[in-house]
PDB file of N, CA and C in Angstrom:
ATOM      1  N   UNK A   1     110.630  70.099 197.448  1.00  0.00           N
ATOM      2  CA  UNK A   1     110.165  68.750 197.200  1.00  0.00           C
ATOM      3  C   UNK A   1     109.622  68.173 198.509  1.00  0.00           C
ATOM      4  N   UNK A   2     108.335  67.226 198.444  1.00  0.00           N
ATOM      5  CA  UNK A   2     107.595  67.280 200.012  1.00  0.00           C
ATOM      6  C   UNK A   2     108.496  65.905 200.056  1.00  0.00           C
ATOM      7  N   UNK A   3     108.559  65.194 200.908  1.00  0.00           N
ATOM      8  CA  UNK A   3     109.085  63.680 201.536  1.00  0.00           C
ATOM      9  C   UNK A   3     108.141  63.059 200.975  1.00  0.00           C
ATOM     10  N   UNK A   4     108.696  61.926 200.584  1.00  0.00           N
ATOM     11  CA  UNK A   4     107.692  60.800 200.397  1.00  0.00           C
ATOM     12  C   UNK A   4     108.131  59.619 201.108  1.00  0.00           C
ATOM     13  N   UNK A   5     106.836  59.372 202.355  1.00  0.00           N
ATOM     14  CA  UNK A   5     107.762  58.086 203.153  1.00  0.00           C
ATOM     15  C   UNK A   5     107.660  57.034 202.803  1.00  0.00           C
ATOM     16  N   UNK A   6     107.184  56.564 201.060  1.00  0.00           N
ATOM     17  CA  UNK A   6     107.850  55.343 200.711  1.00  0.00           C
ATOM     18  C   UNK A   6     109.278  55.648 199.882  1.00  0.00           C
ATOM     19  N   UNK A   7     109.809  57.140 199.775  1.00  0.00           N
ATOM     20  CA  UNK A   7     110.892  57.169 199.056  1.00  0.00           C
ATOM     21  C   UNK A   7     111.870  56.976 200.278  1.00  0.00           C
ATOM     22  N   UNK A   8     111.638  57.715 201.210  1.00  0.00           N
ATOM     23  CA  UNK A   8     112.628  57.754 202.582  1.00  0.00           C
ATOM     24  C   UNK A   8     112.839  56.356 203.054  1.00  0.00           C
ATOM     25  N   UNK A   9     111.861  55.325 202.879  1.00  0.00           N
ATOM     26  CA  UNK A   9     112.052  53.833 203.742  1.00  0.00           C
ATOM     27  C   UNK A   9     112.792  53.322 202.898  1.00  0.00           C
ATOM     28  N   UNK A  10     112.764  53.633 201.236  1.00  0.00           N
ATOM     29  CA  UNK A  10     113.359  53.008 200.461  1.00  0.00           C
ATOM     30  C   UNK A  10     114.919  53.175 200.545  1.00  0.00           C
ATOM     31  N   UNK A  11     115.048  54.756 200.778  1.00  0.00           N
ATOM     32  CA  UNK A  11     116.288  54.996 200.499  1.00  0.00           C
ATOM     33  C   UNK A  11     116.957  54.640 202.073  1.00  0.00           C
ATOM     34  N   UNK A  12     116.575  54.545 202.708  1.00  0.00           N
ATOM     35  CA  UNK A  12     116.899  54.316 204.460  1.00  0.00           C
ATOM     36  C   UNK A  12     117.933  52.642 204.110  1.00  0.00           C
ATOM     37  N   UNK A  13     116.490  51.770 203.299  1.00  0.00           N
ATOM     38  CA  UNK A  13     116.685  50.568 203.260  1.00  0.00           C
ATOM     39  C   UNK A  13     118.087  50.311 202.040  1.00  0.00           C
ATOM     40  N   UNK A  14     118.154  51.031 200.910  1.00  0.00           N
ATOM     41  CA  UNK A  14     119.062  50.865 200.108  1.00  0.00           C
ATOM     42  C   UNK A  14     120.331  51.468 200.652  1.00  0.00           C
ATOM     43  N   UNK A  15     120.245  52.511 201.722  1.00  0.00           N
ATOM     44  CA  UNK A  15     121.632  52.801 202.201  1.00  0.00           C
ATOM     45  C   UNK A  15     122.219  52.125 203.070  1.00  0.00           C
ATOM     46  N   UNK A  16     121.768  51.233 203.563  1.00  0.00           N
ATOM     47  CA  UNK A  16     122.218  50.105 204.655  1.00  0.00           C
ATOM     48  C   UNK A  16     122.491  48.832 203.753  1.00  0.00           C
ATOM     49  N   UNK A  17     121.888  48.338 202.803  1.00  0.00           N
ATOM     50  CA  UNK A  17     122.400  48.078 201.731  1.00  0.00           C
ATOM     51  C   UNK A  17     123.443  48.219 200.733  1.00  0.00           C
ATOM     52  N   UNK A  18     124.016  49.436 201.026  1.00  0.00           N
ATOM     53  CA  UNK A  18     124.999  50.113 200.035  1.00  0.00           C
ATOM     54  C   UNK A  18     126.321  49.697 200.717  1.00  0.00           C
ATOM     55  N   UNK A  19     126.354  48.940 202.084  1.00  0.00           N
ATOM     56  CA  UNK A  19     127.857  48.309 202.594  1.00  0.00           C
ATOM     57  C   UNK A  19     127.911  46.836 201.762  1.00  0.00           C
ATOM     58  N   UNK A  20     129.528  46.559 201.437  1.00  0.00           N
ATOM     59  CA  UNK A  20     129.352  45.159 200.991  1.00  0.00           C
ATOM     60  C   UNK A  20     129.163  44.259 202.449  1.00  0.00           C
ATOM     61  N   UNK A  21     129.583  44.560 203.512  1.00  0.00           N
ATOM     62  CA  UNK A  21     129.382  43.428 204.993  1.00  0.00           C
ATOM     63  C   UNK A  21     128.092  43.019 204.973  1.00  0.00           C
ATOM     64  N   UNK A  22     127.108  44.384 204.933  1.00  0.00           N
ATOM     65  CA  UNK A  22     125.736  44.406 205.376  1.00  0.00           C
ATOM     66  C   UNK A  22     125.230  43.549 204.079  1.00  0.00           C
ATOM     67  N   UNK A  23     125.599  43.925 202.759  1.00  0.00           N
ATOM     68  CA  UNK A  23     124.885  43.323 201.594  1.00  0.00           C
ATOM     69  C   UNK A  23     125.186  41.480 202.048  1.00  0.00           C
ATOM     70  N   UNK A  24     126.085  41.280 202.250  1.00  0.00           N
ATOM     71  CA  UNK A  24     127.025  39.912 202.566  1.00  0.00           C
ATOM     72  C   UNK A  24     125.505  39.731 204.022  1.00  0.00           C
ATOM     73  N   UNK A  25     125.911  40.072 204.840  1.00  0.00           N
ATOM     74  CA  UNK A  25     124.881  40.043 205.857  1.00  0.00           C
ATOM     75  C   UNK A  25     123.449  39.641 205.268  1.00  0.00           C
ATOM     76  N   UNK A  26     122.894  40.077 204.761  1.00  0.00           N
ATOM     77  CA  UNK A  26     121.526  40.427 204.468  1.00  0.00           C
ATOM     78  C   UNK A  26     121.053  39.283 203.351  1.00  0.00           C
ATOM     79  N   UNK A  27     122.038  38.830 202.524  1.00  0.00           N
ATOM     80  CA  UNK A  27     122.362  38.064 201.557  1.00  0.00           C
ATOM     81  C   UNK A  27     122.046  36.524 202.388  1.00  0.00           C
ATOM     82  N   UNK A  28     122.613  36.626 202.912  1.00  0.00           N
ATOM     83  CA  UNK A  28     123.050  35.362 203.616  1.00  0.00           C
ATOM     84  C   UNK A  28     121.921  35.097 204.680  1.00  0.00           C
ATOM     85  N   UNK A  29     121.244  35.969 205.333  1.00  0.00           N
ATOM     86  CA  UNK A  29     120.095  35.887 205.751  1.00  0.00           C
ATOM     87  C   UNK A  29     119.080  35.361 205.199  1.00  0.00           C
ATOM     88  N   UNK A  30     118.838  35.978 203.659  1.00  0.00           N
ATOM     89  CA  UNK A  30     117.808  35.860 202.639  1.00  0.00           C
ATOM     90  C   UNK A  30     117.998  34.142 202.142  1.00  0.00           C
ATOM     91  N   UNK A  31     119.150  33.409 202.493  1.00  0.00           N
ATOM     92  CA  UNK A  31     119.360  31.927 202.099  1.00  0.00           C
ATOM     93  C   UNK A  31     118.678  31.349 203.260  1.00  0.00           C
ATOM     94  N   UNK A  32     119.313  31.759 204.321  1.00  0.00           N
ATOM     95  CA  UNK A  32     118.865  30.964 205.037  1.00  0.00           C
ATOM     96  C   UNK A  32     117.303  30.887 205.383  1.00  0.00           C
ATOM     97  N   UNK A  33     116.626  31.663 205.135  1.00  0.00           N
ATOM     98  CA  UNK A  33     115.073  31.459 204.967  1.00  0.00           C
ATOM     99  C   UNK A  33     114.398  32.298 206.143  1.00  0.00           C
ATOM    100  N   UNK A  34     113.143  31.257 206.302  1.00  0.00           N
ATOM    101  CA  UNK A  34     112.423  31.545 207.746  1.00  0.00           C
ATOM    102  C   UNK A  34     113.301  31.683 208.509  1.00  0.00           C
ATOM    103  N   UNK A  35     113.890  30.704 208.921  1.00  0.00           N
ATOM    104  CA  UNK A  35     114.533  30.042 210.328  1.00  0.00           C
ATOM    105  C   UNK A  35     115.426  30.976 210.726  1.00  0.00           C
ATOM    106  N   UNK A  36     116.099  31.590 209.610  1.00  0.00           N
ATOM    107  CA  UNK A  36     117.378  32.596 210.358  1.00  0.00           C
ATOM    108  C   UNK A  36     118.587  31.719 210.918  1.00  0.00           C
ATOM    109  N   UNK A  37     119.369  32.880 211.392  1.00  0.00           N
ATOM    110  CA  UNK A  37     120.624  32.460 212.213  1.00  0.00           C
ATOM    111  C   UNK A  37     120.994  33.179 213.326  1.00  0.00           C
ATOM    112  N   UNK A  38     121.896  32.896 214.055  1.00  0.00           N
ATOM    113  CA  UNK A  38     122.163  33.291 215.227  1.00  0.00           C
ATOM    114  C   UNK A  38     123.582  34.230 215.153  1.00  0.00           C
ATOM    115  N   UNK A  39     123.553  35.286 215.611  1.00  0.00           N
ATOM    116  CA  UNK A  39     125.303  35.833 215.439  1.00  0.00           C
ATOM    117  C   UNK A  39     126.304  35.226 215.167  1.00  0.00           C
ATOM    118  N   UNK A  40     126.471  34.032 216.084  1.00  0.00           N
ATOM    119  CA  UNK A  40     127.289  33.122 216.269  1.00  0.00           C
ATOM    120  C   UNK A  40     127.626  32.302 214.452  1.00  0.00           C
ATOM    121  N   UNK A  41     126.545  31.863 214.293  1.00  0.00           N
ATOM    122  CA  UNK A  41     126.276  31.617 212.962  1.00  0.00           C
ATOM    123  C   UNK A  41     126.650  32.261 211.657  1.00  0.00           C
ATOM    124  N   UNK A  42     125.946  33.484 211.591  1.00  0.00           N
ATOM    125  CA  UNK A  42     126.477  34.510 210.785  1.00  0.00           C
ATOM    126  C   UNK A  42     128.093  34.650 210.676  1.00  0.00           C
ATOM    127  N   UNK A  43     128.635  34.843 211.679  1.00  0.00           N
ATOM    128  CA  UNK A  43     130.011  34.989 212.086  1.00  0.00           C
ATOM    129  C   UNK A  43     130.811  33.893 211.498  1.00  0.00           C
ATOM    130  N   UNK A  44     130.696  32.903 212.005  1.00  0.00           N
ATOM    131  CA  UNK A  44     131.107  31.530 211.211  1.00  0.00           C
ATOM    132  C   UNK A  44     130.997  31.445 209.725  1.00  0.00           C
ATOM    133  N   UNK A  45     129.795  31.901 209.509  1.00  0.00           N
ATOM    134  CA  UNK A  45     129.894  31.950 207.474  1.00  0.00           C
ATOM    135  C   UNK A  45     130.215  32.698 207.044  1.00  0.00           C
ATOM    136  N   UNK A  46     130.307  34.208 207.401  1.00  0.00           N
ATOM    137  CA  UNK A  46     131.068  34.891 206.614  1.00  0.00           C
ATOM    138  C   UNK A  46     132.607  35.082 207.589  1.00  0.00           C
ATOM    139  N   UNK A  47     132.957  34.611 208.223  1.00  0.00           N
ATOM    140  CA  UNK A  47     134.442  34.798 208.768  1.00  0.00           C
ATOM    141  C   UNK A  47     134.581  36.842 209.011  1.00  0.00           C
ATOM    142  N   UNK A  48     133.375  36.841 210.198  1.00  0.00           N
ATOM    143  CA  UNK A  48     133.615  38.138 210.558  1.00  0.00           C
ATOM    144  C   UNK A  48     133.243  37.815 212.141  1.00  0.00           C
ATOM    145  N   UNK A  49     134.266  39.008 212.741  1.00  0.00           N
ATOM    146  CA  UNK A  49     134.054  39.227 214.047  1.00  0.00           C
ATOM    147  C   UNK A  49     132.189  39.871 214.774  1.00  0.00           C
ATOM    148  N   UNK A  50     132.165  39.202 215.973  1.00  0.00           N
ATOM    149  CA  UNK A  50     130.747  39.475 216.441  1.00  0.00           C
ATOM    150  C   UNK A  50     130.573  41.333 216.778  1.00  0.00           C
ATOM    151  N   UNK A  51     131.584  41.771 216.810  1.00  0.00           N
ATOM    152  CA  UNK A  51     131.943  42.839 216.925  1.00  0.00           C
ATOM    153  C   UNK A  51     131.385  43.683 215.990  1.00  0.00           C
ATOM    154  N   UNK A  52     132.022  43.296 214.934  1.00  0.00           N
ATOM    155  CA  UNK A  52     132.065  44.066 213.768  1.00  0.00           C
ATOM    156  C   UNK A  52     130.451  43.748 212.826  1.00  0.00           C
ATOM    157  N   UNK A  53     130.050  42.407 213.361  1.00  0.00           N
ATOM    158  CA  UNK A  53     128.778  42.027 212.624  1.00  0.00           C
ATOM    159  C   UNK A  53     127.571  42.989 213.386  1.00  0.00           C
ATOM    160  N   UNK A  54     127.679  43.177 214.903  1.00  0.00           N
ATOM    161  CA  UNK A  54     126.794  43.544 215.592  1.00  0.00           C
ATOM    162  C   UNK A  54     126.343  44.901 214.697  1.00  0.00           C
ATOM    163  N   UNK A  55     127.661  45.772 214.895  1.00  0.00           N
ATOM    164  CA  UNK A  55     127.396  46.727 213.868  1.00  0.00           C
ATOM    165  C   UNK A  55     126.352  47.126 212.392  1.00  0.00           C
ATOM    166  N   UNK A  56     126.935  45.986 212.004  1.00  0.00           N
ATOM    167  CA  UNK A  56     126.215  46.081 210.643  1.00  0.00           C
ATOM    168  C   UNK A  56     124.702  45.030 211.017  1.00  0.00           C
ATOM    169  N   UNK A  57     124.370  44.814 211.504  1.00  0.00           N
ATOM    170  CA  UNK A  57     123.314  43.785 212.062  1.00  0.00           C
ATOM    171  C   UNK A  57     122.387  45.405 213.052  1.00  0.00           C
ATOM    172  N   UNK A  58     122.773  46.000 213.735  1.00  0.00           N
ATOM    173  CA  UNK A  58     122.432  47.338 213.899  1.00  0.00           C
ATOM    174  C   UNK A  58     121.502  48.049 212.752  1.00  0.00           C
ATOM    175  N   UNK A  59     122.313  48.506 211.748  1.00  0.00           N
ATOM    176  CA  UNK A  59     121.997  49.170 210.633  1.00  0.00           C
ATOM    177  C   UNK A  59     121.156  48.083 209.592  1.00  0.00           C
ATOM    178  N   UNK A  60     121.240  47.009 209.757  1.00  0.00           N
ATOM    179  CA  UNK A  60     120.007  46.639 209.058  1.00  0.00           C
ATOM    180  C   UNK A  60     118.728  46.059 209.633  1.00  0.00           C
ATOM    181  N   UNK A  61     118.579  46.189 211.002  1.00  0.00           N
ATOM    182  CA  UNK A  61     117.539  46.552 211.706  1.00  0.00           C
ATOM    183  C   UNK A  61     116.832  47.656 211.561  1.00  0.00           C
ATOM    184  N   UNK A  62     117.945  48.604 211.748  1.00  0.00           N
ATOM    185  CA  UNK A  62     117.374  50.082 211.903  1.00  0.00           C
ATOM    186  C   UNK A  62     116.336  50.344 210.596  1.00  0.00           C
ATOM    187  N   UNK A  63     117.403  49.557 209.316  1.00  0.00           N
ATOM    188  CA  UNK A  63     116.778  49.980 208.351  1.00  0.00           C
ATOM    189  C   UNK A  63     115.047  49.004 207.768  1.00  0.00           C
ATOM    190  N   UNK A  64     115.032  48.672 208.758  1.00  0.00           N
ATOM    191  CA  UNK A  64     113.739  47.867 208.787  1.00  0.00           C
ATOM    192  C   UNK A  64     113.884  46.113 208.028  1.00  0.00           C
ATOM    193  N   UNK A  65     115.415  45.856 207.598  1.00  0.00           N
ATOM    194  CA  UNK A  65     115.574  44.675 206.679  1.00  0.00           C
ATOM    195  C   UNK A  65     115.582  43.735 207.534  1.00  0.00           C
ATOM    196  N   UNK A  66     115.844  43.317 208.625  1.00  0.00           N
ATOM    197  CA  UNK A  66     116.535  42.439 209.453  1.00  0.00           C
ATOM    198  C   UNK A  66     115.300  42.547 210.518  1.00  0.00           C
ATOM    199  N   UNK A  67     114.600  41.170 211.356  1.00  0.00           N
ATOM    200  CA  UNK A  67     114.214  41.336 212.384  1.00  0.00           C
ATOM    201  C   UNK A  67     115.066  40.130 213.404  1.00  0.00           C
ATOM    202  N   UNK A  68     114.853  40.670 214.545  1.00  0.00           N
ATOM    203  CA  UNK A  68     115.523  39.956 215.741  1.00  0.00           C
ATOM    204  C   UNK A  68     114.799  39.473 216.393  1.00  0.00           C
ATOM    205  N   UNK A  69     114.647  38.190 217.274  1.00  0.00           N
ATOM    206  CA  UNK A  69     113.992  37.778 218.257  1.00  0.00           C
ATOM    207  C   UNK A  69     115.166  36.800 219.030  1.00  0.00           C
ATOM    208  N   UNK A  70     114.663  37.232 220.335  1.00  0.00           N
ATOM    209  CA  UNK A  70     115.984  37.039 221.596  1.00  0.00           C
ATOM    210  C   UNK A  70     115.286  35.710 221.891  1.00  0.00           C
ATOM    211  N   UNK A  71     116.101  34.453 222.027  1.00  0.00           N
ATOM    212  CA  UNK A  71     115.621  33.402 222.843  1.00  0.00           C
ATOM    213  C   UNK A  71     116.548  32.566 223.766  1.00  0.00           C
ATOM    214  N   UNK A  72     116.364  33.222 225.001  1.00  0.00           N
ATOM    215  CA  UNK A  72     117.381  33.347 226.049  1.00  0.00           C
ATOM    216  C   UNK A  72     118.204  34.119 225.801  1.00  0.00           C
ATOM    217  N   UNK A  73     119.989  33.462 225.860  1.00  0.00           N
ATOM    218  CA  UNK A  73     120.733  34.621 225.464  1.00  0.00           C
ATOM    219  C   UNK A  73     121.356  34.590 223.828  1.00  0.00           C
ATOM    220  N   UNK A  74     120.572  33.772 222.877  1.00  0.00           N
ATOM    221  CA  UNK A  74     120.722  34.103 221.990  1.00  0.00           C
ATOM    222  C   UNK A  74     119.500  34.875 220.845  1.00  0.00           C
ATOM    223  N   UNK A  75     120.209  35.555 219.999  1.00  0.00           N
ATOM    224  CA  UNK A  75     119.421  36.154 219.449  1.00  0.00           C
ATOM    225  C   UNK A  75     119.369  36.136 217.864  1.00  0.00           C
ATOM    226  N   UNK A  76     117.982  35.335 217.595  1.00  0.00           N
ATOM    227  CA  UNK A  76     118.218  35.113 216.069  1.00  0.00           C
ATOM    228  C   UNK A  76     117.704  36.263 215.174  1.00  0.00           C
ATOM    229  N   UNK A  77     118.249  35.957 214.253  1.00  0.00           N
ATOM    230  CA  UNK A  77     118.564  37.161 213.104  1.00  0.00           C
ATOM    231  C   UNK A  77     117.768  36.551 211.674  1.00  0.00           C
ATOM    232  N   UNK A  78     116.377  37.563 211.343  1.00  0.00           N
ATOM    233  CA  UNK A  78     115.750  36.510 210.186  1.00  0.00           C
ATOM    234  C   UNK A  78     115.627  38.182 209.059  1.00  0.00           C
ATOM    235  N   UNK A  79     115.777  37.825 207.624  1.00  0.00           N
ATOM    236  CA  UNK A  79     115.618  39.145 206.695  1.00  0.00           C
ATOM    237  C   UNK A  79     114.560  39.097 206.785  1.00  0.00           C
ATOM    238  N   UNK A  80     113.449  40.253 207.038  1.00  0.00           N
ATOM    239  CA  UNK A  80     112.326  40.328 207.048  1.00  0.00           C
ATOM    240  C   UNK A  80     112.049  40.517 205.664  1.00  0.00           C
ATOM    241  N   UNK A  81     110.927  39.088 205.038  1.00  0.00           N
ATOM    242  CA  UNK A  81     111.200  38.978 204.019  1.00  0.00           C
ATOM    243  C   UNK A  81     109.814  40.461 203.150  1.00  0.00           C
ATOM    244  N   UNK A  82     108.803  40.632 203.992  1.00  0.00           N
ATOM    245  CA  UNK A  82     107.761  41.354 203.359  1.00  0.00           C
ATOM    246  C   UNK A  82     108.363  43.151 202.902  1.00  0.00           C
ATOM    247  N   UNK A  83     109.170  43.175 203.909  1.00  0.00           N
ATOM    248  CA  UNK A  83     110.420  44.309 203.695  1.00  0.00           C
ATOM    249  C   UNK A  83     111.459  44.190 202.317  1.00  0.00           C
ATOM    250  N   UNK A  84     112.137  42.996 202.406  1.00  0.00           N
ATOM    251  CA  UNK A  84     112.596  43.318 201.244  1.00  0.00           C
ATOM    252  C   UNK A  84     111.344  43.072 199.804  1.00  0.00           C
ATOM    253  N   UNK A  85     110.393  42.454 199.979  1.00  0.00           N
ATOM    254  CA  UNK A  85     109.402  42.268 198.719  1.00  0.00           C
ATOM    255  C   UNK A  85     109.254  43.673 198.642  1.00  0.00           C
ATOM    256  N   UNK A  86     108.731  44.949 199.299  1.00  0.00           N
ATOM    257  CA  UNK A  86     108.259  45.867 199.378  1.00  0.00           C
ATOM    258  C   UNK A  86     109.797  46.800 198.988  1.00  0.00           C
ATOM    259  N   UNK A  87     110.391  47.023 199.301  1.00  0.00           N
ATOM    260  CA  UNK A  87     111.754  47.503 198.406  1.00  0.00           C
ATOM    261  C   UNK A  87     111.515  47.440 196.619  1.00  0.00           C
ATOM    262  N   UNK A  88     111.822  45.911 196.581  1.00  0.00           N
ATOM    263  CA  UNK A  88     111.474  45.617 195.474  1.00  0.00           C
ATOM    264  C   UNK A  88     110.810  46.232 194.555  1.00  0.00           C
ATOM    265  N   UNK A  89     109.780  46.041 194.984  1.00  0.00           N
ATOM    266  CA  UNK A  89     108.603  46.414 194.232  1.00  0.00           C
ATOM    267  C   UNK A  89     108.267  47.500 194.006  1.00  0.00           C
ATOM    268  N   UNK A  90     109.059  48.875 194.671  1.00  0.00           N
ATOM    269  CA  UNK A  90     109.452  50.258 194.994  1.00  0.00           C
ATOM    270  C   UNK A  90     109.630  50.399 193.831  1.00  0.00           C
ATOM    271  N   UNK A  91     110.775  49.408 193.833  1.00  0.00           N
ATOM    272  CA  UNK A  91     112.148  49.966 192.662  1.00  0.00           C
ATOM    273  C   UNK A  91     111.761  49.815 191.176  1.00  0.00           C
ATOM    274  N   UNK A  92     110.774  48.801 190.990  1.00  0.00           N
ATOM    275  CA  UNK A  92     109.928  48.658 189.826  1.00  0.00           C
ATOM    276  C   UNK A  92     108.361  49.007 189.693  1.00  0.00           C
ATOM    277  N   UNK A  93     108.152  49.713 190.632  1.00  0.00           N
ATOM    278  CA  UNK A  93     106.546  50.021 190.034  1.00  0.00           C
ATOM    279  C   UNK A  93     106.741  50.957 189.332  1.00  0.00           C
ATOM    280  N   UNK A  94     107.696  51.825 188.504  1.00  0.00           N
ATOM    281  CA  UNK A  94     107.508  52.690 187.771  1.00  0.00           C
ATOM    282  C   UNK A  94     108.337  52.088 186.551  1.00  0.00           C
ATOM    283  N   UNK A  95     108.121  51.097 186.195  1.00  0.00           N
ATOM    284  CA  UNK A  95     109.299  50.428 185.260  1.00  0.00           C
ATOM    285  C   UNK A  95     108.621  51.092 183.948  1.00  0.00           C
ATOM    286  N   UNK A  96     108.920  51.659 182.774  1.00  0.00           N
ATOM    287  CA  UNK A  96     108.541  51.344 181.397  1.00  0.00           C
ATOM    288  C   UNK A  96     107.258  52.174 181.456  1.00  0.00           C
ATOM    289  N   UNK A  97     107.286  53.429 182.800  1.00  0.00           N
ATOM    290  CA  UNK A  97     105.409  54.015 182.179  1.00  0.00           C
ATOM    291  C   UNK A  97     105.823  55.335 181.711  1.00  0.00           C
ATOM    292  N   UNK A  98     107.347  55.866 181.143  1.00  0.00           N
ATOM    293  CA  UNK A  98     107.527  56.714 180.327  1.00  0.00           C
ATOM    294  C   UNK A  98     107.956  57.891 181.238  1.00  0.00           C
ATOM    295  N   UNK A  99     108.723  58.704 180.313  1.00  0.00           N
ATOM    296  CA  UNK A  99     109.413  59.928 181.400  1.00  0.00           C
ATOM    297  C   UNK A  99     109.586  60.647 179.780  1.00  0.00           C
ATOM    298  N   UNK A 100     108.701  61.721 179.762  1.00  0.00           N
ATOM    299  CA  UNK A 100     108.316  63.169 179.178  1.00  0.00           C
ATOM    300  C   UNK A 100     110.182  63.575 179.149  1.00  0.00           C
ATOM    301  N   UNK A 101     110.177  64.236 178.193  1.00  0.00           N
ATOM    302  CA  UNK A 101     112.034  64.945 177.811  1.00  0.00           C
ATOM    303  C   UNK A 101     111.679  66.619 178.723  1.00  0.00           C
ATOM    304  N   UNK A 102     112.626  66.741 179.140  1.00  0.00           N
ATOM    305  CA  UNK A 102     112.497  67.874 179.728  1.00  0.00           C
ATOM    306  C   UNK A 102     112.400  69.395 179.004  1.00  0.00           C
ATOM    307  N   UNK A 103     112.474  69.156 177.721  1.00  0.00           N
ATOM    308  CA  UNK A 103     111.917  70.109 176.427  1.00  0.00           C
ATOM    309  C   UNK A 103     110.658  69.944 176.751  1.00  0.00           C
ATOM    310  N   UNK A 104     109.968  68.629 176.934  1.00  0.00           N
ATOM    311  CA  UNK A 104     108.266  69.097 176.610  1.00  0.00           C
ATOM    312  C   UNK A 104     107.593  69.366 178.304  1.00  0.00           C
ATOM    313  N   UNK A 105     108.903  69.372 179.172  1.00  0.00           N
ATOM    314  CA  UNK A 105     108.031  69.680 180.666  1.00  0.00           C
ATOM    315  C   UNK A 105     107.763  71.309 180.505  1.00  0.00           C
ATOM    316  N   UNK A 106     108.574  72.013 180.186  1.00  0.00           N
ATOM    317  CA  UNK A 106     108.862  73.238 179.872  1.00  0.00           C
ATOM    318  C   UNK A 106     107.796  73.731 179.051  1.00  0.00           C
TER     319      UNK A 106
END
């Protein structure tokens, strides 16, 4: 089977997704909008250590969901929203266009 690198970004993006912290993370990002939040912030609403958020704030960077921009020494945290539209829209462009029984692939 060759790679497909919109299946790989997808699945990159749904496995960083697949933590409840990060989902909680990412969730809570997606409320807060444009503007984002700051660690500090994050931490405070969901009652998790900066420690333990950095982590999962890691992995949903990596996974392309999350962007960061440093201003001074803080660093805000916004869901990059064209990323998750593009997930999305992954997950349903094949909605309802039919899947052949594996009797008639044969």
């Amino acid at each position: 089977m060759k790679a497909d690198p919109k299946m790989t970004k997808a699945a990159r993006a749904l496995a960083a997704l697949g933590h409840e912290a990060r989902l909680s993370v990412f969730r809570l990002l997606v409320r807060s909008g444009h503007d984002g939040l700051n660690v500090g912030e994050i931490s405070a609403h969901l009652d998790m250590p900066a420690s333990t958020l950095a982590h999962h704030l890691r992995a949903l960077v990596g996974a392309g969901l999350v962007v960061q921009e440093r201003h001074g020494r803080v660093i805000l945290n916004r869901a990059d929203f064209e990323a998750m539209d593009e997930l999305v829209g992954f997950l349903g462009e094949e909605c309802c266009k039919g899947v052949r029984s594996a009797s008639d692939v044969a």
